[in-house]
C-alpha atoms as a PDB file:
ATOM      1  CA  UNK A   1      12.017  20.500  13.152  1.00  0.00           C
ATOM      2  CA  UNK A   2      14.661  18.154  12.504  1.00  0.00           C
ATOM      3  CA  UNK A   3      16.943  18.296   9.802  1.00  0.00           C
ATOM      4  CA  UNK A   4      15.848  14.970   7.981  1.00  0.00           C
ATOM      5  CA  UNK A   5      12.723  12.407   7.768  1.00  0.00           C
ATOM      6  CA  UNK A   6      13.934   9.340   7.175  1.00  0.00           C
ATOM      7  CA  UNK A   7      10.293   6.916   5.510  1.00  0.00           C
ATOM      8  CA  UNK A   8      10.671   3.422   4.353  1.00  0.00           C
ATOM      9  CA  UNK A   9       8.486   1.349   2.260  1.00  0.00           C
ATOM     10  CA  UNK A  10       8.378  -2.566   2.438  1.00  0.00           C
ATOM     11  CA  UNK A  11       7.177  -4.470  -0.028  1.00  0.00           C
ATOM     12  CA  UNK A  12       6.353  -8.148   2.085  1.00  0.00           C
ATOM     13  CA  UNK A  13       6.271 -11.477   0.623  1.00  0.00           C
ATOM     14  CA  UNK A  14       6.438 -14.633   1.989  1.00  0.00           C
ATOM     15  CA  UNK A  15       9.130 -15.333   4.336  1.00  0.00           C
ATOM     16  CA  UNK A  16      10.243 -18.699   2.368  1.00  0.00           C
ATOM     17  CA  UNK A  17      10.503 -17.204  -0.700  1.00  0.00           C
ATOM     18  CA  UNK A  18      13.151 -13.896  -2.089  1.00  0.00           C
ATOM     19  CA  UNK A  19      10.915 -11.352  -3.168  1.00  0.00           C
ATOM     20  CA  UNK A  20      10.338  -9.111  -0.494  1.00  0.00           C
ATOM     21  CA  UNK A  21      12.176  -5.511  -0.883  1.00  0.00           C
ATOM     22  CA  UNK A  22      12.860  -2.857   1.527  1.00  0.00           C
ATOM     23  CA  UNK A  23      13.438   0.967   0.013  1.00  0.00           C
ATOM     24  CA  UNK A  24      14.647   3.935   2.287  1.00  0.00           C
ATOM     25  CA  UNK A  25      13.919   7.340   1.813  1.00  0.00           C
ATOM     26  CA  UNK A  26      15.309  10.728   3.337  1.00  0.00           C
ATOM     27  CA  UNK A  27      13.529  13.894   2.573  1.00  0.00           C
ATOM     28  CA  UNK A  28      14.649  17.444   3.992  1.00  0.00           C
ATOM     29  CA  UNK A  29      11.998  19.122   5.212  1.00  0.00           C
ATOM     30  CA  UNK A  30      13.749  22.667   4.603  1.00  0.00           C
ATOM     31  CA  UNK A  31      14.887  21.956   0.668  1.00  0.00           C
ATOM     32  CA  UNK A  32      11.945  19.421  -0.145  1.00  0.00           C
ATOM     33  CA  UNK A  33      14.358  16.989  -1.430  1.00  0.00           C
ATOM     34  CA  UNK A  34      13.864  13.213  -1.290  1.00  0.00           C
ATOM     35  CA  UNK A  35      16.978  10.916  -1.543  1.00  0.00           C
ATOM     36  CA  UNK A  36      16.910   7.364  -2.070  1.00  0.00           C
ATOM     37  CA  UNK A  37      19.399   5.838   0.154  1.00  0.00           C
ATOM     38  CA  UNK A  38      19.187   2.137  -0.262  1.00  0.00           C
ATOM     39  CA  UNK A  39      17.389  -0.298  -1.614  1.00  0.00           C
ATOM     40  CA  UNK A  40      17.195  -4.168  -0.380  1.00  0.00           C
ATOM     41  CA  UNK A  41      16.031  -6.660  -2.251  1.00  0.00           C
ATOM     42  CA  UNK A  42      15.747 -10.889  -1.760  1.00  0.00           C
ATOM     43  CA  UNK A  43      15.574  -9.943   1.747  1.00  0.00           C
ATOM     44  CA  UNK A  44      15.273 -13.952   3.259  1.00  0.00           C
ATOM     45  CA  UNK A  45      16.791 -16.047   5.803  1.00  0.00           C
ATOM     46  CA  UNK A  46      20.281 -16.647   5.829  1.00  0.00           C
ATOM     47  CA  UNK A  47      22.554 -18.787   8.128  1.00  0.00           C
ATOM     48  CA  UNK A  48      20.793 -19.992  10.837  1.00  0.00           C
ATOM     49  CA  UNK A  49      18.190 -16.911  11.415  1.00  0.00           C
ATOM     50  CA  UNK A  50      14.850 -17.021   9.531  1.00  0.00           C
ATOM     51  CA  UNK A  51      13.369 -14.100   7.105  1.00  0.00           C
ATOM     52  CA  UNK A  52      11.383 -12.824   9.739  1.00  0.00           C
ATOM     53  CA  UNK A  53      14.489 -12.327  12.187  1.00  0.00           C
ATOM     54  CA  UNK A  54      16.395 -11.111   9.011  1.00  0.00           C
ATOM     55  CA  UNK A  55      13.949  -8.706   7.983  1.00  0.00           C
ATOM     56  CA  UNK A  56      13.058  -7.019  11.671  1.00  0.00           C
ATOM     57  CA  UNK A  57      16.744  -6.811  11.615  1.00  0.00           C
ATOM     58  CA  UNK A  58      17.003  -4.797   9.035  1.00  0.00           C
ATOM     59  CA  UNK A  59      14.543  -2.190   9.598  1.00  0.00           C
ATOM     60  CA  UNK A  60      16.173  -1.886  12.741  1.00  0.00           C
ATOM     61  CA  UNK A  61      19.449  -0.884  11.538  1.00  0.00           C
ATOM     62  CA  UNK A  62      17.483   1.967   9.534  1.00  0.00           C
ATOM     63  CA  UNK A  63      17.536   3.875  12.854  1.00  0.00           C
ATOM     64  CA  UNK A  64      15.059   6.399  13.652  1.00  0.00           C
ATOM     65  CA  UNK A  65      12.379   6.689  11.167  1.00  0.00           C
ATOM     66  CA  UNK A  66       8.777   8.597  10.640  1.00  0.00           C
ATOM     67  CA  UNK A  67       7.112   5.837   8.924  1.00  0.00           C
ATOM     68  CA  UNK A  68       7.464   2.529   7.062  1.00  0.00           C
ATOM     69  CA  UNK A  69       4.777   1.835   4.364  1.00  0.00           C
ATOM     70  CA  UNK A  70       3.926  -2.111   4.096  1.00  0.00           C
ATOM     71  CA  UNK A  71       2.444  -3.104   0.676  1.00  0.00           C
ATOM     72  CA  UNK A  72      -0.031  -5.898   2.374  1.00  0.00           C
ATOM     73  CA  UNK A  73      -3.030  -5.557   5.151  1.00  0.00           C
ATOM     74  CA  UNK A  74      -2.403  -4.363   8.561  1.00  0.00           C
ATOM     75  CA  UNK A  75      -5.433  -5.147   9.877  1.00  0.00           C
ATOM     76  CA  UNK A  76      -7.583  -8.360   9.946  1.00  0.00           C
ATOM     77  CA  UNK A  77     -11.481  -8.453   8.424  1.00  0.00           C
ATOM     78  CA  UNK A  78     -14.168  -7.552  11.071  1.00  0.00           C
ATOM     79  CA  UNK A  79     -15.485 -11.104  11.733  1.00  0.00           C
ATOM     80  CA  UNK A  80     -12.253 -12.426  11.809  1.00  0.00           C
ATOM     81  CA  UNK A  81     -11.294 -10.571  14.984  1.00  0.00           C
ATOM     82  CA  UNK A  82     -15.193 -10.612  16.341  1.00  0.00           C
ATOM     83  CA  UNK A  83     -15.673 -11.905  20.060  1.00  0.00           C
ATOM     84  CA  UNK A  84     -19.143 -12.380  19.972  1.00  0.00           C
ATOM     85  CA  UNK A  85     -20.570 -15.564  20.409  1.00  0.00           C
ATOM     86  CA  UNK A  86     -23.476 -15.431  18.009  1.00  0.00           C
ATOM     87  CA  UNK A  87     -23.644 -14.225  14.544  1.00  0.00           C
ATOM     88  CA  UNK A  88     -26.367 -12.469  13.071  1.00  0.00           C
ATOM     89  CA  UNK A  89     -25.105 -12.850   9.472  1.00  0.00           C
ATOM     90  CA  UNK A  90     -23.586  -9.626   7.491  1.00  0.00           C
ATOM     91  CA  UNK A  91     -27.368  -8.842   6.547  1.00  0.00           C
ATOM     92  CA  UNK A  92     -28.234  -7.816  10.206  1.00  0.00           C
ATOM     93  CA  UNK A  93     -25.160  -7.329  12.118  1.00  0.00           C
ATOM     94  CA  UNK A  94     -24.747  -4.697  14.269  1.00  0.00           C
ATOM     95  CA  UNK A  95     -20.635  -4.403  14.466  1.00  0.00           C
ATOM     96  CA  UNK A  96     -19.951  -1.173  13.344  1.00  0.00           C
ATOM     97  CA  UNK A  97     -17.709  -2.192  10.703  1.00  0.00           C
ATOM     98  CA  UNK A  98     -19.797  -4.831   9.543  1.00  0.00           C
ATOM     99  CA  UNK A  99     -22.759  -1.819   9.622  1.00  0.00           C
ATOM    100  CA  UNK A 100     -20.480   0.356   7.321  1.00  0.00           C
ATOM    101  CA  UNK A 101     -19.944  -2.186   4.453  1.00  0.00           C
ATOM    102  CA  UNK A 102     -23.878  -2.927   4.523  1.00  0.00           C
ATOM    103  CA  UNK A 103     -24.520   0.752   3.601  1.00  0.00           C
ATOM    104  CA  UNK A 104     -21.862   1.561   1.180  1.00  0.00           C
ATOM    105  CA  UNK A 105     -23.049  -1.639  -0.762  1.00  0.00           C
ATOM    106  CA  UNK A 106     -26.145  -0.494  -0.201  1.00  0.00           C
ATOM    107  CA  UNK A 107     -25.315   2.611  -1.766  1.00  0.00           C
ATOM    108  CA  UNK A 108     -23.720   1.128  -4.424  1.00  0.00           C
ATOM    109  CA  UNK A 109     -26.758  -1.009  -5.572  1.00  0.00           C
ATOM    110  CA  UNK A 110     -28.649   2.243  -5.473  1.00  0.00           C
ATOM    111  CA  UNK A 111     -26.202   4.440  -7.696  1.00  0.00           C
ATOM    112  CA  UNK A 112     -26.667   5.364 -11.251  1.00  0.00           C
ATOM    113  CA  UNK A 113     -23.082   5.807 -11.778  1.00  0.00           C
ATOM    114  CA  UNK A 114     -22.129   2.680 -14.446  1.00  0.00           C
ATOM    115  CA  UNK A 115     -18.909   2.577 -13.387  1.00  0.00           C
ATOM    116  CA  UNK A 116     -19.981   1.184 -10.134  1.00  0.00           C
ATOM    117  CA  UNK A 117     -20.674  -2.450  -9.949  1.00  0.00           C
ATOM    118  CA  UNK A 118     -21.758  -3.490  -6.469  1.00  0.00           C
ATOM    119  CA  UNK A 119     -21.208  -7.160  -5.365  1.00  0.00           C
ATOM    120  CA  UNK A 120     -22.033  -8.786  -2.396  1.00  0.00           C
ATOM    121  CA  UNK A 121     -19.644  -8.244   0.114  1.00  0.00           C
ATOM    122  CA  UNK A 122     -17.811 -10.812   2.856  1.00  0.00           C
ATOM    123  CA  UNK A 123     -16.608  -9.784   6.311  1.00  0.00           C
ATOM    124  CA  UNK A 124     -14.791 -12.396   6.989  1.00  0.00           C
ATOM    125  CA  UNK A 125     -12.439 -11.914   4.043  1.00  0.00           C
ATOM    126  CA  UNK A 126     -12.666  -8.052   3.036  1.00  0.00           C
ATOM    127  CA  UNK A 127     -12.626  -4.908   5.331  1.00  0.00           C
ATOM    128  CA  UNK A 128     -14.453  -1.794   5.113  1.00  0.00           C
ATOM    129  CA  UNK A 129     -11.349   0.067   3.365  1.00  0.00           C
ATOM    130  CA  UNK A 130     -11.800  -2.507   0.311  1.00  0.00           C
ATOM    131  CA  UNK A 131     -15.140  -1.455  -0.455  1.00  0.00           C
ATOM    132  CA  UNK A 132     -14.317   2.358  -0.313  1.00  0.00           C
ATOM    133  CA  UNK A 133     -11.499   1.910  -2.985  1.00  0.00           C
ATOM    134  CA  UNK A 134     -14.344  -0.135  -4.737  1.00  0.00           C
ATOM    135  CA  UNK A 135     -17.031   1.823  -5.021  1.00  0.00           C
ATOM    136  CA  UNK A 136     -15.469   5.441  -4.210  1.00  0.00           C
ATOM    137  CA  UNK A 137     -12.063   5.921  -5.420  1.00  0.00           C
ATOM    138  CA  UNK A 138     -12.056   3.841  -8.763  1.00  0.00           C
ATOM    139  CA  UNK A 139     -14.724   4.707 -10.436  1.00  0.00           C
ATOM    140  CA  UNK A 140     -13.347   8.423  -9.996  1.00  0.00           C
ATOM    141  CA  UNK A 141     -10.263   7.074 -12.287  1.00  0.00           C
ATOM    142  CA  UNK A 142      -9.781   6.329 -16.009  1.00  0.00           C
ATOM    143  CA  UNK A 143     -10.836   3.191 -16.809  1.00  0.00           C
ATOM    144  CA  UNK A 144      -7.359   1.994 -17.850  1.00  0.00           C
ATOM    145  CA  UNK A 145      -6.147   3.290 -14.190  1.00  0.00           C
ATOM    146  CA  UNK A 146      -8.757   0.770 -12.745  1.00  0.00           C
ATOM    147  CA  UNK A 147      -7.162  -2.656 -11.210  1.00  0.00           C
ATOM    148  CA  UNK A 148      -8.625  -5.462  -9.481  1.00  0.00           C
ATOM    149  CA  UNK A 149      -8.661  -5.299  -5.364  1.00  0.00           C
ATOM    150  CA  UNK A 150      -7.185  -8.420  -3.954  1.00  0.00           C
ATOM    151  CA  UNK A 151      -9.064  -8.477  -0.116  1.00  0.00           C
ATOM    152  CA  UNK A 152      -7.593  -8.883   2.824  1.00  0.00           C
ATOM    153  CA  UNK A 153      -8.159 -12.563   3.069  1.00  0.00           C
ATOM    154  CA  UNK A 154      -8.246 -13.256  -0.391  1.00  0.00           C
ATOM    155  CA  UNK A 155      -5.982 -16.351  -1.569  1.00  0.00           C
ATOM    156  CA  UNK A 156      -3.157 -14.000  -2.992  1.00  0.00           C
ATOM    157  CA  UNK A 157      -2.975 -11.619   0.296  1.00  0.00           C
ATOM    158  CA  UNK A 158      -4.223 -14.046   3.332  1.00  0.00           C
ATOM    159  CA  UNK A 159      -0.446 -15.774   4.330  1.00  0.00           C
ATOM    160  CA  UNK A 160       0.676 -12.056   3.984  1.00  0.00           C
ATOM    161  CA  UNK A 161      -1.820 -10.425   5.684  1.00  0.00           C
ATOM    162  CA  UNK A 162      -0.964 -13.512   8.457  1.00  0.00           C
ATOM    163  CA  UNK A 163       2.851 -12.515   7.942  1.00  0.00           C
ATOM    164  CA  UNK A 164       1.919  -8.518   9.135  1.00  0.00           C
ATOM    165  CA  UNK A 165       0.162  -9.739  11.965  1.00  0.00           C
ATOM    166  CA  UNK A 166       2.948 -11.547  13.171  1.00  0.00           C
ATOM    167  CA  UNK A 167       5.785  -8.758  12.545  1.00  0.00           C
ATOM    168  CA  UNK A 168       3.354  -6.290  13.855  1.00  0.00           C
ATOM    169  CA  UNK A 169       3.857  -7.792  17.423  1.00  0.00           C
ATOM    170  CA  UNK A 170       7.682  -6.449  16.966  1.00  0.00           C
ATOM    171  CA  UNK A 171       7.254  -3.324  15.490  1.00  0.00           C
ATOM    172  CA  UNK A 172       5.860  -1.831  18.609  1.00  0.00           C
ATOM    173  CA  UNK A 173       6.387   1.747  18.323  1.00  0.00           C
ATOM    174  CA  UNK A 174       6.916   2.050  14.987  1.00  0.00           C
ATOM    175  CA  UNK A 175       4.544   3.965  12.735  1.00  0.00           C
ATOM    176  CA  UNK A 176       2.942   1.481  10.002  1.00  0.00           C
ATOM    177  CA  UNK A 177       1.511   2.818   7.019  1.00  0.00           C
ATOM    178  CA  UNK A 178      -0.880   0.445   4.691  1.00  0.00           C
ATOM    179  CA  UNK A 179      -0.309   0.949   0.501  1.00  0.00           C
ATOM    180  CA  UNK A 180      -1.421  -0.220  -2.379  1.00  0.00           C
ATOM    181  CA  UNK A 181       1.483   0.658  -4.960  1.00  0.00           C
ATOM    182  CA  UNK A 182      -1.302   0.171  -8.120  1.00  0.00           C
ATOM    183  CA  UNK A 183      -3.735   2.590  -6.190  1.00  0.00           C
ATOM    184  CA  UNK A 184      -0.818   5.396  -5.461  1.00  0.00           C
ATOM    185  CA  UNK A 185       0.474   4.902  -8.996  1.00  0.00           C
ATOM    186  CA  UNK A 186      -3.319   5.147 -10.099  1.00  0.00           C
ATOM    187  CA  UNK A 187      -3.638   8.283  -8.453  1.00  0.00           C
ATOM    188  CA  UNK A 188      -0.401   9.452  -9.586  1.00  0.00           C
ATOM    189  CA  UNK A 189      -1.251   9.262 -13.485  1.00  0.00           C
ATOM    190  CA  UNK A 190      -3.301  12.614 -13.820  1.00  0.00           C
ATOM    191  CA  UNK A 191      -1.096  14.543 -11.682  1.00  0.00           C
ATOM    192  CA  UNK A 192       2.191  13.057 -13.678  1.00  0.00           C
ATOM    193  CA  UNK A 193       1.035  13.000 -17.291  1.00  0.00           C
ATOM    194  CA  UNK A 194       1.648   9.417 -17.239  1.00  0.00           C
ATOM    195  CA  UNK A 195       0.428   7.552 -20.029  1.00  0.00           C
ATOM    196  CA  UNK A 196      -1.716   4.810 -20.558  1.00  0.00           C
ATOM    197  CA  UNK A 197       0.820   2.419 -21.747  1.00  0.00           C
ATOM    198  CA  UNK A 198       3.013   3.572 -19.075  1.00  0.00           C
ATOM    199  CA  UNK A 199       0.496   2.535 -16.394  1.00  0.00           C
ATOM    200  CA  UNK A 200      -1.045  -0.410 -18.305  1.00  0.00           C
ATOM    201  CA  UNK A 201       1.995  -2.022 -18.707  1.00  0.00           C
ATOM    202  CA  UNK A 202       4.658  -1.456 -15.747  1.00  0.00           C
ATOM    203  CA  UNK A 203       3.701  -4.424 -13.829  1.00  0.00           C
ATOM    204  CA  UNK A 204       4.209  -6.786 -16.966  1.00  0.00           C
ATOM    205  CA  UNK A 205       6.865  -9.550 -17.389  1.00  0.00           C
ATOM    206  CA  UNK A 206       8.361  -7.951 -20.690  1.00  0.00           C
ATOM    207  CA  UNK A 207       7.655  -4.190 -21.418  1.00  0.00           C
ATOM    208  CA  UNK A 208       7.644  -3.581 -17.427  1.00  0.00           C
ATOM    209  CA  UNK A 209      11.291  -2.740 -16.829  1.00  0.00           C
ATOM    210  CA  UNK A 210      10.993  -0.193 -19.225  1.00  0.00           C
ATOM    211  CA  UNK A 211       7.570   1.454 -18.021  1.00  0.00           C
ATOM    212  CA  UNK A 212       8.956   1.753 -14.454  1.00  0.00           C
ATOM    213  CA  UNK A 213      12.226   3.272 -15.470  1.00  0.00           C
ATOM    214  CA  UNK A 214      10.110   5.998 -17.145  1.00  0.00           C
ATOM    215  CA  UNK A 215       7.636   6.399 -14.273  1.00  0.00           C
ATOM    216  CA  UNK A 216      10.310   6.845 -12.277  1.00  0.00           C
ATOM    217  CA  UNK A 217      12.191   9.343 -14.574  1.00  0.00           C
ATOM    218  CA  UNK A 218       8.585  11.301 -14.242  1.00  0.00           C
ATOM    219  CA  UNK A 219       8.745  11.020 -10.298  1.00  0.00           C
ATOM    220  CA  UNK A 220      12.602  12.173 -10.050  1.00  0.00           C
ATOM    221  CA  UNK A 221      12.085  15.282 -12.290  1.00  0.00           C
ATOM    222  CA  UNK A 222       8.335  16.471 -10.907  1.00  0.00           C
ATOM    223  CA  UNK A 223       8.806  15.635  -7.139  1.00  0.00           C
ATOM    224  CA  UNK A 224      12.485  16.523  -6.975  1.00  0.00           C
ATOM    225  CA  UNK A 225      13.285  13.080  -5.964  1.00  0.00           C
ATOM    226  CA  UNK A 226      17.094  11.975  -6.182  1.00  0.00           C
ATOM    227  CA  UNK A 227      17.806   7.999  -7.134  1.00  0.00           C
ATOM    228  CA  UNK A 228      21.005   6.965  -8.212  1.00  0.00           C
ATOM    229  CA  UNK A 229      22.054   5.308 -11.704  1.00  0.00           C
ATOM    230  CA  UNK A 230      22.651   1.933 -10.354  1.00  0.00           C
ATOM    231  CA  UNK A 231      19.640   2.337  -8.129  1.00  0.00           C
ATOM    232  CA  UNK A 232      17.624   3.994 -11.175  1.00  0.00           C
ATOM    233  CA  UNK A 233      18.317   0.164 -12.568  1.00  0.00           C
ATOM    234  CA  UNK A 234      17.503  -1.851  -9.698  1.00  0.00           C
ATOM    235  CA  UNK A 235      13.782  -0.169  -9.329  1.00  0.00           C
ATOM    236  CA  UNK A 236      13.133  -0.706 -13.011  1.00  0.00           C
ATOM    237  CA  UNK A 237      14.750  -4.368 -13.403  1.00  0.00           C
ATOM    238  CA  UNK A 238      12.567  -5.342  -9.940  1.00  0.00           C
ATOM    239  CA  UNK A 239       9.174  -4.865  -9.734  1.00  0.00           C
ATOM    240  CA  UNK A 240       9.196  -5.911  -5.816  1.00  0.00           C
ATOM    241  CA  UNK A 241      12.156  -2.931  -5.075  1.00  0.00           C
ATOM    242  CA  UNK A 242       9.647  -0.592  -7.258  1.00  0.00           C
ATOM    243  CA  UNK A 243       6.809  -1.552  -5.238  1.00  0.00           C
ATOM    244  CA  UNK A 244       8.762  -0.833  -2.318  1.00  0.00           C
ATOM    245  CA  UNK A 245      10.161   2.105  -2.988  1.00  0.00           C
ATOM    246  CA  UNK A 246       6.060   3.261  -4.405  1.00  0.00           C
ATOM    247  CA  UNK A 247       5.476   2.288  -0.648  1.00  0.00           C
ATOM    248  CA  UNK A 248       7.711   4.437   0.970  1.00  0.00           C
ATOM    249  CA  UNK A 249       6.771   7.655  -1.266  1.00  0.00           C
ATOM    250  CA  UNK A 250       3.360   7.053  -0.055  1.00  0.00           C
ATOM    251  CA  UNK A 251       4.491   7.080   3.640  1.00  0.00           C
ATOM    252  CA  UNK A 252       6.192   9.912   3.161  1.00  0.00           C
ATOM    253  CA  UNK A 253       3.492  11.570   0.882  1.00  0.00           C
ATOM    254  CA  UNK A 254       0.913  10.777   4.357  1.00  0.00           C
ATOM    255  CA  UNK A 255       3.437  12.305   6.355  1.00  0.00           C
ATOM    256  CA  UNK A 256       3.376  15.678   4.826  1.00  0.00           C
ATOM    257  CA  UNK A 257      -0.286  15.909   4.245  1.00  0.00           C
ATOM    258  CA  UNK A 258      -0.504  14.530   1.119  1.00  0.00           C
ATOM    259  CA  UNK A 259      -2.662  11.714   1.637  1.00  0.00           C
ATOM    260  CA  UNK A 260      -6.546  11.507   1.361  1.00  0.00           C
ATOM    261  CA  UNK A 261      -7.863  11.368   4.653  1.00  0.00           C
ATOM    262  CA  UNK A 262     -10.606   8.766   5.502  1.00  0.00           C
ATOM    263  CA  UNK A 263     -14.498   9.942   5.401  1.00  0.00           C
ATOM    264  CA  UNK A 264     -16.399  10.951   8.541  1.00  0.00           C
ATOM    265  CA  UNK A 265     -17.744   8.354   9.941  1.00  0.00           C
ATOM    266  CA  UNK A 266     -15.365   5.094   8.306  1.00  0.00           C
ATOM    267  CA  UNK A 267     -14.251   2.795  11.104  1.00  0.00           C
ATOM    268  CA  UNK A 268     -10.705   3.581  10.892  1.00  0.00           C
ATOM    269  CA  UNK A 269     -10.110   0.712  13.817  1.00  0.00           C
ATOM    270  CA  UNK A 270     -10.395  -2.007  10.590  1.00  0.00           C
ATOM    271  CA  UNK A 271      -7.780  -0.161   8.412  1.00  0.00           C
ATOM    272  CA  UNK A 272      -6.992   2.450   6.176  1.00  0.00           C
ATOM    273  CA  UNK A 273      -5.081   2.905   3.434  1.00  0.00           C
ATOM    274  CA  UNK A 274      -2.874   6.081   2.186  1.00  0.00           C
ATOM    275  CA  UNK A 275      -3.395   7.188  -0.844  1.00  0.00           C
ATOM    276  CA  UNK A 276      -2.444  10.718  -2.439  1.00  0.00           C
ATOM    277  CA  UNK A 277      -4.847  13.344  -2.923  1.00  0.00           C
ATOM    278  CA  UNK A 278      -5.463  14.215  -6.778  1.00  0.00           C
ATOM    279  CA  UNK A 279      -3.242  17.401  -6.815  1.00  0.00           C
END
């Protein structure tokens, strides 16, 4: 076993903008300690290289690592990728995948559970892993845990989602992770004793900073996780370094057998994402 894990957790936005973070995390195995090392933020071109050189770059330079979490899809939707030459329409096709989101909607429409509220479903913008969240793993939260699901090729994650596929082609060999930060910090609200307002409001403009710093605070003292003052401040003050450093947790949470593990019979080939189990 060696001495340390290093995980990462990348929280990608656009390369033309500043707002994509990059958080790295060491745990020893041995002591179960986690240490944030570093956190970069406004990672974007500079010079003459562009933020996609800049960024492969730097997770480079991280050296050897278990895993890197990446907040946005790493895989496309099923008809997106599809090779056939006909389509049968989502109401008949045959694609596995395709199959899968048919009968958990299908499901769905036939539960008695209120919380569930099936809608029709699109292959060409959502994968199979959307609807589980959707129909399986939110409705088992409070509803104040609860958030919206933003699909794969929905306006807000489609360029990113494009981005991934792109870096993906020079990350060969590295182990990528998917998370959601709001569905890790959703699952992380029982476990933690966080609050309502806490998890209500750490993603807002104004009371944010100061939700985060306490969720964090929470984190440091239950999952003997060491952060720095000055870094303490940079996680709060930023929610894309928070989101980041939520994303490498996760990794690291999936590396140790923390994570939920996906259902018998889910077509893992369109995506999965790691989320922690309830205890």
């Amino acid at each position: 076993m060696r001495e340390t894990r290093r995980y990462l957790g990348l929280e990608l936005a656009g390369a033309k903008n500043r707002k994509t973070a990059l958080a790295v995390l060491e745990y020893y195995p041995k002591e179960e300690k986690i240490f944030l090392l570093d956190i970069h933020e406004r990672i974007a071109s500079h010079e003459e290289r562009g933020g996609d050189e800049v960024l492969l770059e730097l997770i480079r330079e991280q050296g050897e690592i278990e895993a890197l979490g990446v907040n946005v899809p790493l895989e496309l939707p099923p008809c997106i990728t599809c090779a056939r030459k006909t389509c049968s329409l989502q109401g008949r096709c045959s694609v596995a995948a395709v199959r899968w989101m048919r009968q958990i909607t299908q499901k769905a429409r036939r539960s008695r559970n209120k919380q569930v509220r099936p809608i029709e479903f699109t292959p060409y913008t959502q994968r199979p892993i959307e609807l589980w969240v959707r129909y399986e793993v939110l409705p088992q939260l409070p509803d104040w845990a609860r958030f919206d699901i933003d699909e794969t090729f929905g306006g807000n994650k489609a360029p990113l989602a494009a981005r991934m596929h792109f870096l993906k082609r020079h990350l060969a060999g590295t182990r990528l992770l998917e998370a959601w930060p709001k569905l890790t910090i959703a699952r992380l609200a029982l476990p933690l004793e966080l609050n309502k307002r806490l998890v209500t409001t750490y993603r807002h403009l104004e009371q944010g900073s100061h939700s985060r710093e306490q969720i964090l605070e929470t984190l440091a003292e239950r999952r003997s996780i060491f952060i720095y003052e000055k870094d303490l401040r940079k996680l709060s003050h930023s929610l894309p370094a928070f989101d980041a450093f939520i994303c490498a947790y996760t990794a690291l949470l999936a590396g140790n057998g923390g994570c939920v593990k996906a259902p018998a019979g889910f077509p893992g080939s369109t995506g999965w994402v790691e989320y922690p189990k309830e205890a």
